[in-house]
C-alpha atoms as a PDB file:
ATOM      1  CA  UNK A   1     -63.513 -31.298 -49.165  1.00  0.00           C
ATOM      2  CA  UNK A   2     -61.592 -32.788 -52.043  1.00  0.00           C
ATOM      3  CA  UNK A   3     -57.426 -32.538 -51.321  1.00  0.00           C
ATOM      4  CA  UNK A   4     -55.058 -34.672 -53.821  1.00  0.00           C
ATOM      5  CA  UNK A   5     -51.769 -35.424 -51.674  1.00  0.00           C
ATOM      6  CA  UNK A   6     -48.636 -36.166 -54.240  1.00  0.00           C
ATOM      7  CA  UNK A   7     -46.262 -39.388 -53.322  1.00  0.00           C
ATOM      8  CA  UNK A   8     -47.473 -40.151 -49.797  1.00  0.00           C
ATOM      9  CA  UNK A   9     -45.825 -43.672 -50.310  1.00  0.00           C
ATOM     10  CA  UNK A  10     -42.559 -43.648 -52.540  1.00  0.00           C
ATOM     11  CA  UNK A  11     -41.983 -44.787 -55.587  1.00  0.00           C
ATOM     12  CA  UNK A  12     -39.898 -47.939 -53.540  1.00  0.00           C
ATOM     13  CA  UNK A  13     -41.985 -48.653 -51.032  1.00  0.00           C
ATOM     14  CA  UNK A  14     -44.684 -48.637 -53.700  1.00  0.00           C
ATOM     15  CA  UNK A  15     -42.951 -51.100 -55.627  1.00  0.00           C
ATOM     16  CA  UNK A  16     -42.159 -53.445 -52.587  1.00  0.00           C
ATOM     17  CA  UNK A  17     -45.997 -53.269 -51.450  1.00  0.00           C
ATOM     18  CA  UNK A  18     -46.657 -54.446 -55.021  1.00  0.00           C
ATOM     19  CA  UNK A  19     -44.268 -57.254 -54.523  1.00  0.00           C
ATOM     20  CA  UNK A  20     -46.015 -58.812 -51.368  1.00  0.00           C
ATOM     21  CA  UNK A  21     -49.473 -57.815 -52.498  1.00  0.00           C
ATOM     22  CA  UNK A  22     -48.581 -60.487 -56.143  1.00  0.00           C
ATOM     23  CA  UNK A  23     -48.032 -63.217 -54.007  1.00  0.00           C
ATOM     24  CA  UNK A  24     -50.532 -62.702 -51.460  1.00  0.00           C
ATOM     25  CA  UNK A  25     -53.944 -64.343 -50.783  1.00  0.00           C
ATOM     26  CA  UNK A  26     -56.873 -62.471 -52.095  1.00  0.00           C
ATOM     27  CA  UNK A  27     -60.810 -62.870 -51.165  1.00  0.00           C
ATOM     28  CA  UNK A  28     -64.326 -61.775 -52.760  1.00  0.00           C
ATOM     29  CA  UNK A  29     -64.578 -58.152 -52.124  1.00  0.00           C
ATOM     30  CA  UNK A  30     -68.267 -58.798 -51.480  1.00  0.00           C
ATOM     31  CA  UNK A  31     -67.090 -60.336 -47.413  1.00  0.00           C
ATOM     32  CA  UNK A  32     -66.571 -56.625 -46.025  1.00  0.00           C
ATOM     33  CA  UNK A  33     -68.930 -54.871 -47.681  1.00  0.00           C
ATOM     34  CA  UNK A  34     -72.253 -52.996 -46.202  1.00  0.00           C
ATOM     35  CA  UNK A  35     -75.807 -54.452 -46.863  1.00  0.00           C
ATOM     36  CA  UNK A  36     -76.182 -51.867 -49.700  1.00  0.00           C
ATOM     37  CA  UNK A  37     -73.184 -52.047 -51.009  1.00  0.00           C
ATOM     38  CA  UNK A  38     -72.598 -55.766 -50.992  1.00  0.00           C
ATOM     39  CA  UNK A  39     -74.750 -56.013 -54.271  1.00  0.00           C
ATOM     40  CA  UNK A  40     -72.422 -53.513 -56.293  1.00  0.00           C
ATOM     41  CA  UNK A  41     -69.048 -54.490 -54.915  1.00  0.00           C
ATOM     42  CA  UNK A  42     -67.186 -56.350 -57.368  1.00  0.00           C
ATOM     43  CA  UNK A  43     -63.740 -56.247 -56.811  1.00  0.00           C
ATOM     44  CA  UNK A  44     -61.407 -58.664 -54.192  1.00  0.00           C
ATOM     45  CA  UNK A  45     -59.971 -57.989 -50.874  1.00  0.00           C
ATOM     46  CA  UNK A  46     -56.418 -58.247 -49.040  1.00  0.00           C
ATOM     47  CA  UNK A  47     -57.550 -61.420 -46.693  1.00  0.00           C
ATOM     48  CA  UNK A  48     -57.050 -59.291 -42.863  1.00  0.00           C
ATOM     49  CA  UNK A  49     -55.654 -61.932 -41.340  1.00  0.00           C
ATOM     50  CA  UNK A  50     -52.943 -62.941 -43.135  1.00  0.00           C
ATOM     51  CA  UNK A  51     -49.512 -61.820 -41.935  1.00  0.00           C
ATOM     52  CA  UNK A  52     -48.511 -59.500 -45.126  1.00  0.00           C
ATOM     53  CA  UNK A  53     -51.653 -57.397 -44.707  1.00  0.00           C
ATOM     54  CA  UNK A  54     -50.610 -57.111 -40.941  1.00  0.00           C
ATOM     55  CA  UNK A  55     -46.730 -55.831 -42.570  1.00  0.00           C
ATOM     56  CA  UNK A  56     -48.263 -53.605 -45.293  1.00  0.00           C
ATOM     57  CA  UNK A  57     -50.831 -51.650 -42.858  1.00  0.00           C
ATOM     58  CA  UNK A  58     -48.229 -50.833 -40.456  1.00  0.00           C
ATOM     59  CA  UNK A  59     -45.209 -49.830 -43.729  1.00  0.00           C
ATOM     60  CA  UNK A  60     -48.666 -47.773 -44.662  1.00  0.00           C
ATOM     61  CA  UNK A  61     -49.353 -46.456 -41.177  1.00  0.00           C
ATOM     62  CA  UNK A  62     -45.716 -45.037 -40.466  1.00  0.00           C
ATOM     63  CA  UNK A  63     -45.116 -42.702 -43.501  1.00  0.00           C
ATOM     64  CA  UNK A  64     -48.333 -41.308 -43.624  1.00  0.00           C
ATOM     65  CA  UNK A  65     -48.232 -40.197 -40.093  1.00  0.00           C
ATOM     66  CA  UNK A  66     -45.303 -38.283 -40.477  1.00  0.00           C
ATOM     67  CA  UNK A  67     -47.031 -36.736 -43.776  1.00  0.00           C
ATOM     68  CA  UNK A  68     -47.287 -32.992 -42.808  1.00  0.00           C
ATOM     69  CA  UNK A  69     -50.237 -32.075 -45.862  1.00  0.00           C
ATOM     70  CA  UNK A  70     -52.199 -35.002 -44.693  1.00  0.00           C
ATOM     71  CA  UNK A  71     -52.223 -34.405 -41.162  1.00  0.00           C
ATOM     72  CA  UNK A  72     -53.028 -30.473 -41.789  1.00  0.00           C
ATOM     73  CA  UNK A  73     -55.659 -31.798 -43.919  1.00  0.00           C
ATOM     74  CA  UNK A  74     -57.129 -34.441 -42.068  1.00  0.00           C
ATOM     75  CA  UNK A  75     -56.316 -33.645 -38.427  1.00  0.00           C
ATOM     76  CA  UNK A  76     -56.812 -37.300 -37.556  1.00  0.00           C
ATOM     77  CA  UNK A  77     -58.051 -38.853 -34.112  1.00  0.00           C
ATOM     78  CA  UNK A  78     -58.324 -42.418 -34.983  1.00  0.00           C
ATOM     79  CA  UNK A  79     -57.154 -44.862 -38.743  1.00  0.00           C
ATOM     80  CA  UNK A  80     -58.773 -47.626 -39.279  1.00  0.00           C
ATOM     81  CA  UNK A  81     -56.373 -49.949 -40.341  1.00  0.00           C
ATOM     82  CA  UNK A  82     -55.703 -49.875 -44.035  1.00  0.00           C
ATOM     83  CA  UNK A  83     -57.108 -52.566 -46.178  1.00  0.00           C
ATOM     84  CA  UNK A  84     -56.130 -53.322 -49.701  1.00  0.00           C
ATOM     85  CA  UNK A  85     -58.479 -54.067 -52.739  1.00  0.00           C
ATOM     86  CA  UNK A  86     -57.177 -55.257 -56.203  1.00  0.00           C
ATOM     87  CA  UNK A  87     -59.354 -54.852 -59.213  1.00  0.00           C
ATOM     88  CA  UNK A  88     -58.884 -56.979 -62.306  1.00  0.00           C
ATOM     89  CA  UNK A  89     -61.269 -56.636 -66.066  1.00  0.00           C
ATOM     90  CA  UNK A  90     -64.633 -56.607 -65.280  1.00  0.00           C
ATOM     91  CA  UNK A  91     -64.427 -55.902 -61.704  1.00  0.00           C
ATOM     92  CA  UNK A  92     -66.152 -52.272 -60.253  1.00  0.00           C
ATOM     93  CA  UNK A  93     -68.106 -50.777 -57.066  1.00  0.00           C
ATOM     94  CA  UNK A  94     -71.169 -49.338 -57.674  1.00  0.00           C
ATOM     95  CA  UNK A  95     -72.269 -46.313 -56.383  1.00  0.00           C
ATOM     96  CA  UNK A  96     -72.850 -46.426 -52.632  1.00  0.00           C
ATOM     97  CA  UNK A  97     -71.923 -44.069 -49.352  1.00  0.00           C
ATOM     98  CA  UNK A  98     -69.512 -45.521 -46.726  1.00  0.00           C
ATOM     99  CA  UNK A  99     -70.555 -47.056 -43.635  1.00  0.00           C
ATOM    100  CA  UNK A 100     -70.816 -44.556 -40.644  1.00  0.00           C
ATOM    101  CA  UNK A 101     -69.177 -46.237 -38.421  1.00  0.00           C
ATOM    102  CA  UNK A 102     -66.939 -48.926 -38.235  1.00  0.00           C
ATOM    103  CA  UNK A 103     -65.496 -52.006 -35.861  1.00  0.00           C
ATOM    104  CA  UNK A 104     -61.957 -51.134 -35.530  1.00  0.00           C
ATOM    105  CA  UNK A 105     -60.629 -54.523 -34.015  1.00  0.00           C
ATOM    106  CA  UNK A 106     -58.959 -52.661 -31.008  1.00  0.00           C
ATOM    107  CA  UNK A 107     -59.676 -51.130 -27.949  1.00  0.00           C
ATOM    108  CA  UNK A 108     -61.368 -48.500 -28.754  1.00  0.00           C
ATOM    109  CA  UNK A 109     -63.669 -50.566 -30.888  1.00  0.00           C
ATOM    110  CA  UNK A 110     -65.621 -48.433 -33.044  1.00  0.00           C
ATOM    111  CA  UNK A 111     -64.570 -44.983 -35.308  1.00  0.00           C
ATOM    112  CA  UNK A 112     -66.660 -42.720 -36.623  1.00  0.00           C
ATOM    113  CA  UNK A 113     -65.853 -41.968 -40.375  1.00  0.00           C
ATOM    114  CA  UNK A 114     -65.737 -38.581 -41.435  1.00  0.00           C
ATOM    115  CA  UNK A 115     -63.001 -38.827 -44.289  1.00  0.00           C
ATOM    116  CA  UNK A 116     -62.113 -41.817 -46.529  1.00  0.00           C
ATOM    117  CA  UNK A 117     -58.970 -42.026 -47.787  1.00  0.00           C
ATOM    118  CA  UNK A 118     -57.883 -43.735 -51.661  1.00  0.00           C
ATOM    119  CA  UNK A 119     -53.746 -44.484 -52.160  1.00  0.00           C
ATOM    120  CA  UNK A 120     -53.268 -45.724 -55.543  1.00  0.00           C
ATOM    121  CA  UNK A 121     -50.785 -48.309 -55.657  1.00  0.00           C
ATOM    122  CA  UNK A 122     -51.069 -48.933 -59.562  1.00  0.00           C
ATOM    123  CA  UNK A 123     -50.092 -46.404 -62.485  1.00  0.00           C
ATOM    124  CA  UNK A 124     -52.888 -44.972 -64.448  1.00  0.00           C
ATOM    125  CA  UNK A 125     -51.388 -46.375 -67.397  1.00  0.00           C
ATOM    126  CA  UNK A 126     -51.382 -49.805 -66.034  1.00  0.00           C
ATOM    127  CA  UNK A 127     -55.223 -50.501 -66.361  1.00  0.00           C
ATOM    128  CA  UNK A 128     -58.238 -49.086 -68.138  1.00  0.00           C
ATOM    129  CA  UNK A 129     -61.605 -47.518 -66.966  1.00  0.00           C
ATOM    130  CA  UNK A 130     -61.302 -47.776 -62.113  1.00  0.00           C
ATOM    131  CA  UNK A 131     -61.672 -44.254 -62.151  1.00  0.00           C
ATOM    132  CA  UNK A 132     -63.017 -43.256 -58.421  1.00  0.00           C
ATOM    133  CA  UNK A 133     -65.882 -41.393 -58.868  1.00  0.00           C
ATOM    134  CA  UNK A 134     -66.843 -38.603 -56.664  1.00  0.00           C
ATOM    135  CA  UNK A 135     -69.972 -36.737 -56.262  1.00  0.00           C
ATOM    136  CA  UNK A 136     -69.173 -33.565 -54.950  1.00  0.00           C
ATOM    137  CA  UNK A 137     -71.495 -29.870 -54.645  1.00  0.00           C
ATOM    138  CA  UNK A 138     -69.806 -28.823 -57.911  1.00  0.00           C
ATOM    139  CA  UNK A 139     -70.752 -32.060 -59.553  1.00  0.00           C
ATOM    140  CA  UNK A 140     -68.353 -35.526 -60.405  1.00  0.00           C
ATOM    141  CA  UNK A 141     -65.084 -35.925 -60.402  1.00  0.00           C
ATOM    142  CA  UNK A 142     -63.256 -39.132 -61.591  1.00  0.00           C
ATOM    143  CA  UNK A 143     -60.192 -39.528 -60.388  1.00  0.00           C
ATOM    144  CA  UNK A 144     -57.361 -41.948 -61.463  1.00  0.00           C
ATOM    145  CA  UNK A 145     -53.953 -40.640 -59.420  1.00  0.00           C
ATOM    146  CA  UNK A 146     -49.993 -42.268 -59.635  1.00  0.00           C
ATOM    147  CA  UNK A 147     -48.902 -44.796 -57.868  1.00  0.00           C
ATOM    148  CA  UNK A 148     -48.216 -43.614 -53.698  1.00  0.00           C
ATOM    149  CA  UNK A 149     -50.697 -40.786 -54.234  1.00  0.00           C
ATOM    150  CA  UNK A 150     -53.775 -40.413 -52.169  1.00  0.00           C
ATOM    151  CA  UNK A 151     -57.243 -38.672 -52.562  1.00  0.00           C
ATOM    152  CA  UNK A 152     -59.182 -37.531 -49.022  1.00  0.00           C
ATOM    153  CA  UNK A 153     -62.735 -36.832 -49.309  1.00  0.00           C
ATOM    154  CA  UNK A 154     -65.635 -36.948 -46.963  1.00  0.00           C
ATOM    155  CA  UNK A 155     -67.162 -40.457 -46.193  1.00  0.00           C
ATOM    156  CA  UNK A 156     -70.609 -39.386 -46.313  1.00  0.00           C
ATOM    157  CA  UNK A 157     -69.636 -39.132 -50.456  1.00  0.00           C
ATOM    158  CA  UNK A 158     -71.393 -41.103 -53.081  1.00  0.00           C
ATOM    159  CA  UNK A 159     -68.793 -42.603 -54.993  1.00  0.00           C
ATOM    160  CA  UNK A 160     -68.111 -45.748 -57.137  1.00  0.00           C
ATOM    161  CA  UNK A 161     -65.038 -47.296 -58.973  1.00  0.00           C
ATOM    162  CA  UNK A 162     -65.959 -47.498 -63.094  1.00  0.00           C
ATOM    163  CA  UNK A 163     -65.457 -50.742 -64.512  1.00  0.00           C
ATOM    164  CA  UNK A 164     -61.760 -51.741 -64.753  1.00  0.00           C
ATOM    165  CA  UNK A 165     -61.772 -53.045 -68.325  1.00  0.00           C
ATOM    166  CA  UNK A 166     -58.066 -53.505 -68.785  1.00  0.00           C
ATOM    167  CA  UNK A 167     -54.970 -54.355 -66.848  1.00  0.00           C
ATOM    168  CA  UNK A 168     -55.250 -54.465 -62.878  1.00  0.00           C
ATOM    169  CA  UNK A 169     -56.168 -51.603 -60.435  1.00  0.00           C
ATOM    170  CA  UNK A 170     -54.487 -51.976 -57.202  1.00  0.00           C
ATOM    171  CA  UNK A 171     -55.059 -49.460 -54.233  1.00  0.00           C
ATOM    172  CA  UNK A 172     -55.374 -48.899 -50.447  1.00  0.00           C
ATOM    173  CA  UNK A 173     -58.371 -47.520 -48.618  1.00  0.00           C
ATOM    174  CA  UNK A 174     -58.294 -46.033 -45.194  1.00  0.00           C
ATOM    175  CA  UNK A 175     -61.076 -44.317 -42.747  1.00  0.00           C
ATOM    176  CA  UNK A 176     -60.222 -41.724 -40.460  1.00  0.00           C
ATOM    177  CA  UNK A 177     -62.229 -40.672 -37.619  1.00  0.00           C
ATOM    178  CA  UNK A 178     -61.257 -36.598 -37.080  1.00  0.00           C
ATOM    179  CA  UNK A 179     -60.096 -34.373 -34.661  1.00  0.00           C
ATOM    180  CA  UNK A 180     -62.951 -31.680 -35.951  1.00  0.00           C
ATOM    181  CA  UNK A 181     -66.229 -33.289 -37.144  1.00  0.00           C
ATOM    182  CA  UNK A 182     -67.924 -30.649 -39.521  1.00  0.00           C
ATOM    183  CA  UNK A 183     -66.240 -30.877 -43.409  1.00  0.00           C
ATOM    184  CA  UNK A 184     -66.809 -27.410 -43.210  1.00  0.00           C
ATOM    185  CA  UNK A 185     -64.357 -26.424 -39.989  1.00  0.00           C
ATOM    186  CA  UNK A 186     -61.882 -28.933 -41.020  1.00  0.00           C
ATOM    187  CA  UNK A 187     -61.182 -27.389 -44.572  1.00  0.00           C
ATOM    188  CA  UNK A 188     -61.689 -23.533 -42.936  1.00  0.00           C
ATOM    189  CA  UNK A 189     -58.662 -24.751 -40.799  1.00  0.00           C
ATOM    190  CA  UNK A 190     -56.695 -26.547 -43.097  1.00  0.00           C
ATOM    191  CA  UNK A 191     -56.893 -23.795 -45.698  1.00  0.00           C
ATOM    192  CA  UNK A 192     -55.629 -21.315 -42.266  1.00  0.00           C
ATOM    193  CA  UNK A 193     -53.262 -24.001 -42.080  1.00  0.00           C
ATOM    194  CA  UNK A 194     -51.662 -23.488 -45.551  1.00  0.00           C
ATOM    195  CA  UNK A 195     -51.280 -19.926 -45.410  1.00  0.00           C
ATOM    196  CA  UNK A 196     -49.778 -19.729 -42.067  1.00  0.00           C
ATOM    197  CA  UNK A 197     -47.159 -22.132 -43.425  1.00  0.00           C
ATOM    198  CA  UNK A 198     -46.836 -20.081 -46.530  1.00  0.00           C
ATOM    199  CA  UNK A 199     -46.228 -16.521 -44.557  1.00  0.00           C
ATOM    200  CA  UNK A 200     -43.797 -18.313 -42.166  1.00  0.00           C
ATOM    201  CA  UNK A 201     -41.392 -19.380 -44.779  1.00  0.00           C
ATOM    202  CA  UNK A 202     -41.759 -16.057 -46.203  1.00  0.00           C
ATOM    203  CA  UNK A 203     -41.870 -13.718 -43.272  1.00  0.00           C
ATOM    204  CA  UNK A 204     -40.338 -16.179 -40.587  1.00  0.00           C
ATOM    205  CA  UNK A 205     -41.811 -17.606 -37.753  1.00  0.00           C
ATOM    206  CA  UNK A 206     -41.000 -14.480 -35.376  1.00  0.00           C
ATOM    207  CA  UNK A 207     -43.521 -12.376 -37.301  1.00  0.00           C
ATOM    208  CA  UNK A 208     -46.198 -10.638 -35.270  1.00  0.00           C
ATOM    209  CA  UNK A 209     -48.913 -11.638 -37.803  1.00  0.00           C
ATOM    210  CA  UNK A 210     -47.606 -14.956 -38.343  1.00  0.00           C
ATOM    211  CA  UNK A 211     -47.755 -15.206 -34.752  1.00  0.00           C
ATOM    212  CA  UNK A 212     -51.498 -13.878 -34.575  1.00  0.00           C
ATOM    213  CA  UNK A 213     -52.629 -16.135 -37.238  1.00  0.00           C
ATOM    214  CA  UNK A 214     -51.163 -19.378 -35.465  1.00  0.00           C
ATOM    215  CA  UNK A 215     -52.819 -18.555 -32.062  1.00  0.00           C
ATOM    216  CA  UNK A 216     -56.014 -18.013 -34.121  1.00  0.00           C
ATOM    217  CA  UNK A 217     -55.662 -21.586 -35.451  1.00  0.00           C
ATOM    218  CA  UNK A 218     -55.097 -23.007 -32.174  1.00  0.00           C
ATOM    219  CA  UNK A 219     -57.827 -21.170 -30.603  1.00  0.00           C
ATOM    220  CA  UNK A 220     -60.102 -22.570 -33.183  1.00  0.00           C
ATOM    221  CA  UNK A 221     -58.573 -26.377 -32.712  1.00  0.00           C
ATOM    222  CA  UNK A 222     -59.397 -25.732 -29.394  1.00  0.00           C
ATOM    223  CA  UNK A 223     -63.071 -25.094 -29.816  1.00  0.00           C
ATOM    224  CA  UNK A 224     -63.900 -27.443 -32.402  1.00  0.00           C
ATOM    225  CA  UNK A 225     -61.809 -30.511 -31.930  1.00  0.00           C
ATOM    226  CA  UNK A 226     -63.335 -33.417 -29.916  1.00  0.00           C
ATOM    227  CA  UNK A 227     -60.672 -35.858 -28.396  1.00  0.00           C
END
């Protein structure tokens, strides 16, 4: 499960994250990494505690929860918050495989991560090799999306970032713990999804098949989803 999701953040709002994020306070990259992937991680980090990150994750948070293709596609139970990484020349991230599970800071304390989410907060033109790398069954993709646009894929992955060699790479990366587990059921649904949306604003919502299909998405919801 590979889904590209066009201008989740605006243009603006792009453009005033950039703002803060050039006058912010930035750390080694190396501080929140894994035990693997501490020794390829070469990039730096959003510090968590400052106040902008706490103003950026929730100006994040708001618009992408209201994002209809990213909520079909990701049927999200729990985000971890957002954190923000900013690659200059010379910085990368090896190849390495997402934790499993991750502190979350709150309440509910831990989240399991079954999707990782990329939002590219810097043109592609703006900087030169920080292509995200993705293994996938049908081989690699590299990836290198416009500014506000995000890539889902499953956190179990191998990935890396290529060496930035040029120019500055900003993005944000998010976690998300799912509603349905298996990569597998969640794209089966989300594909449903899509074409029940499709035949509605063809056929209307009134349709008897239309209707069908939608209780046969529910139904399945119902079985797989763990809340």
């Amino acid at each position: 499960m590979l889904i590209s999701i066009d201008s989740v953040l605006s243009k603006d709002l792009v453009g005033q994250f950039r703002e803060t994020l050039r006058q912010a306070r930035w750390l080694n990259g190396k501080r929140t990494a894994g035990t693997q992937a501490s020794s390829v991680k070469v990039n730096q980090q959003l510090d968590d505690q400052s106040k902008p990150a706490a103003g950026l994750r929730q100006q994040l948070l708001t618009p992408l929860g209201q994002h209809q293709l990213f909520l079909s596609a990701a049927l999200p139970h729990k985000i971890l918050p957002p954190t923000f990484s900013r690659y200059c020349a010379g910085h990368r991230y090896g190849a390495h495989r997402d934790n499993p599970i991750m502190p979350t800071g709150g309440a509910d304390r831990m989240l399991r991560t079954d999707l990782s989410a990329t939002i590219f907060l810097s043109e592609p033109d703006e900087y030169d090799g920080g292509a995200l790398t993705i293994e996938t069954t049908y081989g690699t993709r590299e990836i290198k999306l416009g500014a506000g646009d995000l890539i889902l894929y499953p956190s179990g992955s191998q990935h890396r970032v290529t060496p930035v060699t040029h120019g500055t790479r900003l993005c944000a990366l998010l976690w998300i713990q799912s509603m349905v587990r298996d990569n597998h059921q969640r794209l089966l649904l989300f594909d449903l999804d899509q074409s029940i949306q499709a035949l509605t604003r063809k056929q209307g919502g009134e349709d008897t098949e239309v209707q069908r299909l939608t209780g046969v998405y529910h139904n399945l919801v119902r079985l797989w989803a763990e809340v």
